[in-house]
C-alpha atoms as a PDB file:
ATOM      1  CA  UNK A   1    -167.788  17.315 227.681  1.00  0.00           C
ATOM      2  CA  UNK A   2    -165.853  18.593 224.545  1.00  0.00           C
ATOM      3  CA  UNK A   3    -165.595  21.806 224.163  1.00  0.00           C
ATOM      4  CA  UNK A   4    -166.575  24.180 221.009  1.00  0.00           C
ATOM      5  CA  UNK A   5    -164.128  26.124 219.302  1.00  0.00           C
ATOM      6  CA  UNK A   6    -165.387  29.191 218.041  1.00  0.00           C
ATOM      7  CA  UNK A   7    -165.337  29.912 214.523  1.00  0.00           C
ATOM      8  CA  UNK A   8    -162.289  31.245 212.701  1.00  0.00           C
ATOM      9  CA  UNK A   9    -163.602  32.931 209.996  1.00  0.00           C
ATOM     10  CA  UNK A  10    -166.793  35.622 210.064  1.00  0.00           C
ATOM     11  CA  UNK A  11    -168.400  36.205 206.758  1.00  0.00           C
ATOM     12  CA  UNK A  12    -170.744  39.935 206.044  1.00  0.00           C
ATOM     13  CA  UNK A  13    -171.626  40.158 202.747  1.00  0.00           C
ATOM     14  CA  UNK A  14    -168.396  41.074 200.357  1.00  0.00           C
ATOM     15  CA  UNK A  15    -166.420  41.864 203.965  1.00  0.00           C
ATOM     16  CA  UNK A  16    -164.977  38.410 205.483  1.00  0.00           C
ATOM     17  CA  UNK A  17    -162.877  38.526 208.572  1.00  0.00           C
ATOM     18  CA  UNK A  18    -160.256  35.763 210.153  1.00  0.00           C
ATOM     19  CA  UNK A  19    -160.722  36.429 213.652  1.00  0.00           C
ATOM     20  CA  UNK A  20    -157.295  34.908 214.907  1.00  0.00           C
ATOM     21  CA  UNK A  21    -155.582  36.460 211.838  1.00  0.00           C
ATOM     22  CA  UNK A  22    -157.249  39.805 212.734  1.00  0.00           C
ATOM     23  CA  UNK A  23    -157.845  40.069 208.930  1.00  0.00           C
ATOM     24  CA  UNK A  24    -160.482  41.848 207.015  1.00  0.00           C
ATOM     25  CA  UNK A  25    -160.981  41.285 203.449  1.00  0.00           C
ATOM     26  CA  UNK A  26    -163.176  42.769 200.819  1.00  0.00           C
ATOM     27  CA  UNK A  27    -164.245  40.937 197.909  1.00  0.00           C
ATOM     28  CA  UNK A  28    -160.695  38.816 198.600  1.00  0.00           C
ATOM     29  CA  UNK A  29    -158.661  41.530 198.889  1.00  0.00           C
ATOM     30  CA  UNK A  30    -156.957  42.103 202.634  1.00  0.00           C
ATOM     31  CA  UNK A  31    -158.384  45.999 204.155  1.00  0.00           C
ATOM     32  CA  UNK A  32    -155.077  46.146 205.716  1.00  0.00           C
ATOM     33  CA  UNK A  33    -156.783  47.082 208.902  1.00  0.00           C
ATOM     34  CA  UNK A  34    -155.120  47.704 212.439  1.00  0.00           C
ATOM     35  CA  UNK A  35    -156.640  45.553 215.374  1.00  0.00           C
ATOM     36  CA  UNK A  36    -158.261  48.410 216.383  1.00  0.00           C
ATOM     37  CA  UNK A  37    -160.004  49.116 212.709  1.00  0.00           C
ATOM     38  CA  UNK A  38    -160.815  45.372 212.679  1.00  0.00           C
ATOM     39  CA  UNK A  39    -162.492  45.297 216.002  1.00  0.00           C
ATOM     40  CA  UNK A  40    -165.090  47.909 215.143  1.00  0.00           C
ATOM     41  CA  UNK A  41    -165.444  47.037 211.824  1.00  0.00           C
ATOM     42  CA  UNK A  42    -166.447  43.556 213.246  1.00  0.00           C
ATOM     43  CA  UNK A  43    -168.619  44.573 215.694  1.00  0.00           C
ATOM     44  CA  UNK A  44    -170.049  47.049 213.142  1.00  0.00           C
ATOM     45  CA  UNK A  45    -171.014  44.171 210.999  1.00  0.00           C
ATOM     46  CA  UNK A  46    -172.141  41.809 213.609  1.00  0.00           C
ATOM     47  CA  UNK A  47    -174.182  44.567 214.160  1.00  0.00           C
ATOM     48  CA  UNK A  48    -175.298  45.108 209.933  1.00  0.00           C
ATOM     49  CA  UNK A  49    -178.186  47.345 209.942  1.00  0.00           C
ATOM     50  CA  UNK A  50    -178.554  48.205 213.439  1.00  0.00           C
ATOM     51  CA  UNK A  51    -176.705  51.474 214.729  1.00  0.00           C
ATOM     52  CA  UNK A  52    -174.192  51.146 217.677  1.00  0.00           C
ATOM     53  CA  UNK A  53    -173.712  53.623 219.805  1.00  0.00           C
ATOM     54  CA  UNK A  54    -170.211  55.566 220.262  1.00  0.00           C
ATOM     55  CA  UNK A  55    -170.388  54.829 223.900  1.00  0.00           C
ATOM     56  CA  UNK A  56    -170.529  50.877 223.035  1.00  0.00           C
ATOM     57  CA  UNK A  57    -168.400  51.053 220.498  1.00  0.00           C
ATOM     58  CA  UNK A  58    -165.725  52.808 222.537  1.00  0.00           C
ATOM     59  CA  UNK A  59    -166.340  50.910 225.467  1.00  0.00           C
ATOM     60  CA  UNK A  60    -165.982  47.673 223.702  1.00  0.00           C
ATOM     61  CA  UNK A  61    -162.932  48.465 221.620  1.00  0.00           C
ATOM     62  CA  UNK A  62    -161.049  50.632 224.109  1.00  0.00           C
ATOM     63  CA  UNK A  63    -162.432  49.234 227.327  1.00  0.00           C
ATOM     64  CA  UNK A  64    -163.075  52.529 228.877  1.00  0.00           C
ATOM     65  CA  UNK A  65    -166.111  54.539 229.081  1.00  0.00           C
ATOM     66  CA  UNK A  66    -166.281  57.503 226.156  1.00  0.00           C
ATOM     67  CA  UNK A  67    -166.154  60.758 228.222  1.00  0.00           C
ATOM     68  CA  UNK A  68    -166.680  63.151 225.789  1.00  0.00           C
ATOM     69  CA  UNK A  69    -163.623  62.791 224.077  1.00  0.00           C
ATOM     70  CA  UNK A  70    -164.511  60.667 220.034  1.00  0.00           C
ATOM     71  CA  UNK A  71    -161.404  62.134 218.267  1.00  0.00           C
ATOM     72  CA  UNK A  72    -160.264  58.809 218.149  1.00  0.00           C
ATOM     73  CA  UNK A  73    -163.154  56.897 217.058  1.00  0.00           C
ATOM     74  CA  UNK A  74    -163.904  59.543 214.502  1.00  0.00           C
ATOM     75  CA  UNK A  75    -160.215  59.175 213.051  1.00  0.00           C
ATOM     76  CA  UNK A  76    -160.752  55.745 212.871  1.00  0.00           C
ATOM     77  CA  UNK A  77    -164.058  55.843 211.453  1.00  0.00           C
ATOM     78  CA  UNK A  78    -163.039  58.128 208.809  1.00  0.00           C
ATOM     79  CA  UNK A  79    -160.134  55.811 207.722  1.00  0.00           C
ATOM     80  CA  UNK A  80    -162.270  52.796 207.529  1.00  0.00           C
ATOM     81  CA  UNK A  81    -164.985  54.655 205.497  1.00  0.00           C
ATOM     82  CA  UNK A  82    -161.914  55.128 202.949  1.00  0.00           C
ATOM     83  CA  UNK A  83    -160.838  51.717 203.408  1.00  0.00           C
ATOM     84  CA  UNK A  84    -163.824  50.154 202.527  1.00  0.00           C
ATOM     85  CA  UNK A  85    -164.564  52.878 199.442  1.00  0.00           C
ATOM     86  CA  UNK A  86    -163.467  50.309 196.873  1.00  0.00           C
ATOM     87  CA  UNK A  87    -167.070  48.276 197.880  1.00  0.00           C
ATOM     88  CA  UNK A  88    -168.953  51.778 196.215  1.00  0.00           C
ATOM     89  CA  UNK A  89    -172.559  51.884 197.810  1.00  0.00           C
ATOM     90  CA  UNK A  90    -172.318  47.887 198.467  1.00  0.00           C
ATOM     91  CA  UNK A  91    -171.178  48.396 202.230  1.00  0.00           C
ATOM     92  CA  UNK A  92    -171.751  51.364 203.639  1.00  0.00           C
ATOM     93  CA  UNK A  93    -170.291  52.910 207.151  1.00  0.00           C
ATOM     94  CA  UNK A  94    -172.731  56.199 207.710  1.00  0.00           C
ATOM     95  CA  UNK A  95    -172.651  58.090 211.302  1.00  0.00           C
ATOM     96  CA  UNK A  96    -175.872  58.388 213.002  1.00  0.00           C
ATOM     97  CA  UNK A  97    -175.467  61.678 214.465  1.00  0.00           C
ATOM     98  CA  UNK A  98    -175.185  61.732 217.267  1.00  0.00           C
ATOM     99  CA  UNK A  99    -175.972  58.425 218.629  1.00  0.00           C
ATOM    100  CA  UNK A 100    -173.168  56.342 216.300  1.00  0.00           C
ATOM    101  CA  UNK A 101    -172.836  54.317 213.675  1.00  0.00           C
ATOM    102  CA  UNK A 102    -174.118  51.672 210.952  1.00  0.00           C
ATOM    103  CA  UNK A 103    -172.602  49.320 208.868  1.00  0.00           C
ATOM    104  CA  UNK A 104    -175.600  48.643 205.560  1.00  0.00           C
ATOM    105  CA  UNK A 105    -174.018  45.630 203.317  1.00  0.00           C
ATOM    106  CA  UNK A 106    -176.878  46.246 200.345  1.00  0.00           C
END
């Protein structure tokens, strides 16, 4: 039985990610992101239009249950929002307070 290889490359709107590469690109041009920034980001848009929880989020990416403590995932929320400001209102990262957050590609 031959096996599938999953796809390299992930496409959301303007964002487009190389999942071996760990690369995120908007409108061609590389986000620069850490693996960290691209794994939420990616989940964030397999997710577009849906909100994720924190707890997921943080359970998924750090692969330990929240606690109480976000710092982190704020931080890294807040840097991706500026990463991704050169899109204007054509992808949007917006907190769902308090639940978590959604990624809108209009």
């Amino acid at each position: 039985m031959k096996r599938m290889k999953p796809a390299d490359t992930f496409t959301c709107g303007p964002l487009t990610f190389q999942m071996t590469a760990c690369t995120a690109c908007l409108d061609g041009a590389d986000l620069m992101l850490t693996v960290k920034e691209f794994s939420v980001l990616l989940l964030l848009a397999q997710n577009e239009g849906k909100m994720v929880s924190k707890e997921t989020i943080f359970e998924t990416i750090w692969g330990q249950p929240l606690n109480g403590n976000s710092q982190a995932l704020y931080a890294m929320v807040a840097r991706l929002k500026r990463k991704l400001e050169t899109a204007g209102d054509a992808v949007l990262l917006n907190a769902i307070r308090p639940e978590g957050y959604r990624l809108t590609i209009r």
